[in-house]
C-alpha atoms as a PDB file:
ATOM      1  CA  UNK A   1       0.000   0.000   0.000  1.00  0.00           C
ATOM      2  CA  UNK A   2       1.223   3.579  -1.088  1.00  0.00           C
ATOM      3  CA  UNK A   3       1.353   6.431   1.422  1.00  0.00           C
ATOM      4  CA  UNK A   4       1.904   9.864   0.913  1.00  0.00           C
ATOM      5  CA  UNK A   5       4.923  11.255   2.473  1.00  0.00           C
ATOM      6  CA  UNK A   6       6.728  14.487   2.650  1.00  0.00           C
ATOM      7  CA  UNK A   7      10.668  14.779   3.483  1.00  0.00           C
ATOM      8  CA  UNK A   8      12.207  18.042   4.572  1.00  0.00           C
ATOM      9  CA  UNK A   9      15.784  18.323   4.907  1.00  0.00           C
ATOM     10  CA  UNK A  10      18.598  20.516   5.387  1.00  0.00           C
ATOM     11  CA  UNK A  11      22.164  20.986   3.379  1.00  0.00           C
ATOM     12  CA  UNK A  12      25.301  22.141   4.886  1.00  0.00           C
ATOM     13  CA  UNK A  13      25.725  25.457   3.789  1.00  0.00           C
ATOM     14  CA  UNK A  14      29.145  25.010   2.287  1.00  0.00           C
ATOM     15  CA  UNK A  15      28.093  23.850  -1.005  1.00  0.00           C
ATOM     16  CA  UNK A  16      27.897  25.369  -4.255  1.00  0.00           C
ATOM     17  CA  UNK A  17      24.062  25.705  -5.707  1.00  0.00           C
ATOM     18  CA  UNK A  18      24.848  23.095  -8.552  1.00  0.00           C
ATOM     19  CA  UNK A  19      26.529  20.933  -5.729  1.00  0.00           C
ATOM     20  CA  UNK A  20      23.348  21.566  -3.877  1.00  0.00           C
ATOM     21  CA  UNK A  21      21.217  20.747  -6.558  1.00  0.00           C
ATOM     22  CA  UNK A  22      23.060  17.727  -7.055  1.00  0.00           C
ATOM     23  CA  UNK A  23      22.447  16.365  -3.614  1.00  0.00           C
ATOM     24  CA  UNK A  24      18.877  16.547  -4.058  1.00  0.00           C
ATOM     25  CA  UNK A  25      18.898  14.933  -7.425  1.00  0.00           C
ATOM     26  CA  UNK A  26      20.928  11.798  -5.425  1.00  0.00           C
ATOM     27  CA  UNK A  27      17.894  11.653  -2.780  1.00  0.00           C
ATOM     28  CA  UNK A  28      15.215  12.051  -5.303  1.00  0.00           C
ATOM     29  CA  UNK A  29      16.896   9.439  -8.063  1.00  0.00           C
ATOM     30  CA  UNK A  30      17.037   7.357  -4.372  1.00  0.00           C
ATOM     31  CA  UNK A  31      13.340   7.277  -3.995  1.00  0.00           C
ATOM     32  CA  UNK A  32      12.506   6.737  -7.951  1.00  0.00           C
ATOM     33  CA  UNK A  33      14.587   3.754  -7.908  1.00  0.00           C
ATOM     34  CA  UNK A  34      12.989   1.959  -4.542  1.00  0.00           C
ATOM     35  CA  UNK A  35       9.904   2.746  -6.632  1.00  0.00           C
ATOM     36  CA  UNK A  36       8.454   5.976  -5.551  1.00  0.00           C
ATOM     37  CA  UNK A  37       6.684   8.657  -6.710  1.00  0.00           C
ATOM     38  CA  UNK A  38       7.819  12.262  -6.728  1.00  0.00           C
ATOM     39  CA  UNK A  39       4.813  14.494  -6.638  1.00  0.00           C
ATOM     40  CA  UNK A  40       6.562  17.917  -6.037  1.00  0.00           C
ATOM     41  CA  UNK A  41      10.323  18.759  -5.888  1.00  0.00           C
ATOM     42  CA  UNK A  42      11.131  22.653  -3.556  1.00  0.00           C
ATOM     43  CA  UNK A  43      14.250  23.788  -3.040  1.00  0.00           C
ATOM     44  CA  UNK A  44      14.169  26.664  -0.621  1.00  0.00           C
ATOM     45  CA  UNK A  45      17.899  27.853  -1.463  1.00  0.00           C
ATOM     46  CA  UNK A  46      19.764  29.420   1.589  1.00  0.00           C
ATOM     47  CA  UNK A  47      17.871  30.207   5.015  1.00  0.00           C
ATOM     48  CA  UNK A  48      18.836  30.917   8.836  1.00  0.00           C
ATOM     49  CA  UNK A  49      18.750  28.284  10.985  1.00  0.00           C
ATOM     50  CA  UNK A  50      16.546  29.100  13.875  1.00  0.00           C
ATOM     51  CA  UNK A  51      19.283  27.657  16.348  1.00  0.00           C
ATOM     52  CA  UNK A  52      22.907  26.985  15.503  1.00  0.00           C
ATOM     53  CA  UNK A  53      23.361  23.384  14.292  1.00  0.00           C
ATOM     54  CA  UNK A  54      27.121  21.981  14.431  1.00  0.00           C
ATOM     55  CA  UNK A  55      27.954  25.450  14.253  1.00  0.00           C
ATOM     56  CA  UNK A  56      26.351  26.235  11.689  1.00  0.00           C
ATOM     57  CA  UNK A  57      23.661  28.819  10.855  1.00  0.00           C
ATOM     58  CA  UNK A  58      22.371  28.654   7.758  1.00  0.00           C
ATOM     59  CA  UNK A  59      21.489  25.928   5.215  1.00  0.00           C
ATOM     60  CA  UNK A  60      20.070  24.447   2.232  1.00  0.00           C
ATOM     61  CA  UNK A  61      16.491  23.925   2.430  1.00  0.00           C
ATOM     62  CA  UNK A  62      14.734  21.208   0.241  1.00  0.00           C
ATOM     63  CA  UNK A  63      11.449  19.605   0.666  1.00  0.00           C
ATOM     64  CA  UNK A  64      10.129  16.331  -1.493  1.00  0.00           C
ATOM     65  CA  UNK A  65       6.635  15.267  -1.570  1.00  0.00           C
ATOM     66  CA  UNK A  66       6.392  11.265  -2.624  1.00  0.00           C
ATOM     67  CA  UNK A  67       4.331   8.703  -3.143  1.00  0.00           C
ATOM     68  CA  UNK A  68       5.809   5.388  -1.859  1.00  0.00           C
ATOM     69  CA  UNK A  69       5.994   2.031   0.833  1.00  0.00           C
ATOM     70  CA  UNK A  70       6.992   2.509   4.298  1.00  0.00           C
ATOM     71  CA  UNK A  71      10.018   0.500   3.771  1.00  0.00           C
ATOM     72  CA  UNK A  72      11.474   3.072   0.880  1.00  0.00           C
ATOM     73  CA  UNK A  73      11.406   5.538   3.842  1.00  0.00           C
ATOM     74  CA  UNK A  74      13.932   3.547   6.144  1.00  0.00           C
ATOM     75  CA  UNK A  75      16.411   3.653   3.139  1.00  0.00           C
ATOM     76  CA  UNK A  76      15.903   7.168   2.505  1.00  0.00           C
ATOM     77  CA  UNK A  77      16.902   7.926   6.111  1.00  0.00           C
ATOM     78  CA  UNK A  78      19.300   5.425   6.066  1.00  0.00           C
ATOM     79  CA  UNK A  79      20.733   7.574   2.726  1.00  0.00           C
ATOM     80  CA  UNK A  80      20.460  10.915   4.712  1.00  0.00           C
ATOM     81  CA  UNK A  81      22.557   9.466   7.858  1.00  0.00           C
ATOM     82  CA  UNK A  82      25.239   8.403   5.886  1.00  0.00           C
ATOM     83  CA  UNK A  83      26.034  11.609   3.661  1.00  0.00           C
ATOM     84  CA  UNK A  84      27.444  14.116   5.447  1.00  0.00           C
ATOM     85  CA  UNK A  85      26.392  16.921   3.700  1.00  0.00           C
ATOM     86  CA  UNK A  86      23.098  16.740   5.163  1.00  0.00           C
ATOM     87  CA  UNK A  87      22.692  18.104   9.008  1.00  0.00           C
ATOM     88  CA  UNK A  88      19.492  17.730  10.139  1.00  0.00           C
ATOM     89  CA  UNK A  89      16.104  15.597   8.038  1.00  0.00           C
ATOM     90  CA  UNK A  90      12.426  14.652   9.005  1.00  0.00           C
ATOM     91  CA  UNK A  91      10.045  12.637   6.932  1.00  0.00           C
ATOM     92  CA  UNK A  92       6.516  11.910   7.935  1.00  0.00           C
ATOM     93  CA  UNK A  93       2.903  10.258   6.425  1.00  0.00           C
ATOM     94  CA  UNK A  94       0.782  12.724   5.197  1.00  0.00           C
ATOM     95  CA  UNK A  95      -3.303  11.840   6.344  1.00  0.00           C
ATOM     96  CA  UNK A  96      -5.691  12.607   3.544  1.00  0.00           C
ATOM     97  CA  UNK A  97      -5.683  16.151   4.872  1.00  0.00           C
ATOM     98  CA  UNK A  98      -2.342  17.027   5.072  1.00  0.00           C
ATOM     99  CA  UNK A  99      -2.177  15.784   1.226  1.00  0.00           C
ATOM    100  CA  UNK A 100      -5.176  18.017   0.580  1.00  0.00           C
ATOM    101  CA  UNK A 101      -3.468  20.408   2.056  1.00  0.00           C
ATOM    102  CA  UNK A 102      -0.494  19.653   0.122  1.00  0.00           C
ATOM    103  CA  UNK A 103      -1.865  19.737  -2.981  1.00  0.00           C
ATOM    104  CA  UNK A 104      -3.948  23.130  -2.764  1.00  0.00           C
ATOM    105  CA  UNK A 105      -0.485  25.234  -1.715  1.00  0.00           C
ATOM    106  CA  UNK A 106       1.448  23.588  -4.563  1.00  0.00           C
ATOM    107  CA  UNK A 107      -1.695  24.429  -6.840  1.00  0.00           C
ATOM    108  CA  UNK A 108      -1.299  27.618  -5.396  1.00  0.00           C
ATOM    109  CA  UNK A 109       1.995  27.901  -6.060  1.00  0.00           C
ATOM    110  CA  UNK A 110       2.074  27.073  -9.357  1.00  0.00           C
ATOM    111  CA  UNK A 111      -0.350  29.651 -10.535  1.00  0.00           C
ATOM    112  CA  UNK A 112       1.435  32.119  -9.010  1.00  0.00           C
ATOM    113  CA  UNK A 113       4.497  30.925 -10.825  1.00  0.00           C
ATOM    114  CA  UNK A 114       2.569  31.176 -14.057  1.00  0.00           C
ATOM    115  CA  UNK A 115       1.305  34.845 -13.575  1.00  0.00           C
END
């Protein structure tokens, strides 16, 4: 059975945007191969930290919304653990209205992209 989940994590802030970019490419080519579904792809770019992290204070923020089984989930984790260039991850089931949700601010989003 497919559930929707929705992975947020954060990039050390010592990479170069196409290095960045490439780092989410790696996690979202990790999920497509276990046999997931990428609904919606967000990179947030470079934000503060709201509390210093390995002494660090900024980061690269990406978010991935996915269709997939709960065992692809331990393996993305699993992935995030063991790259370093990632500090700090969470990844959670969305209920049906956290997907509506979801789906109405990327809607949203994508009209005001269009405009």
């Amino acid at each position: 059975m497919l559930n929707h989940y929705e992975t947020a994590f954060i990039l050390t802030p010592v990479l170069s945007e196409p290095q960045m970019k490439e780092a989410v490419d790696k996690f979202e080519n990790l999920l497509t191969k276990n046999g997931a579904t990428i609904l919606n792809r967000e990179e947030w770019g470079l934000k503060k930290l709201a509390y210093p992290i390995q002494g660090k204070t900024t980061g690269f923020y990406a978010v991935l919304q996915f269709d997939a089984e709960p065992s692809v989930v331990a393996t993305l984790e699993t992935a995030y653990r063991r790259d370093e260039k990632v500090v700090r991850f969470l990844t959670f089931r969305l209920d049906k209205y956290a997907f509506e949700y979801a789906q109405k601010r990327i809607n949203k989003t994508a009209k005001v992209e269009e405009a």
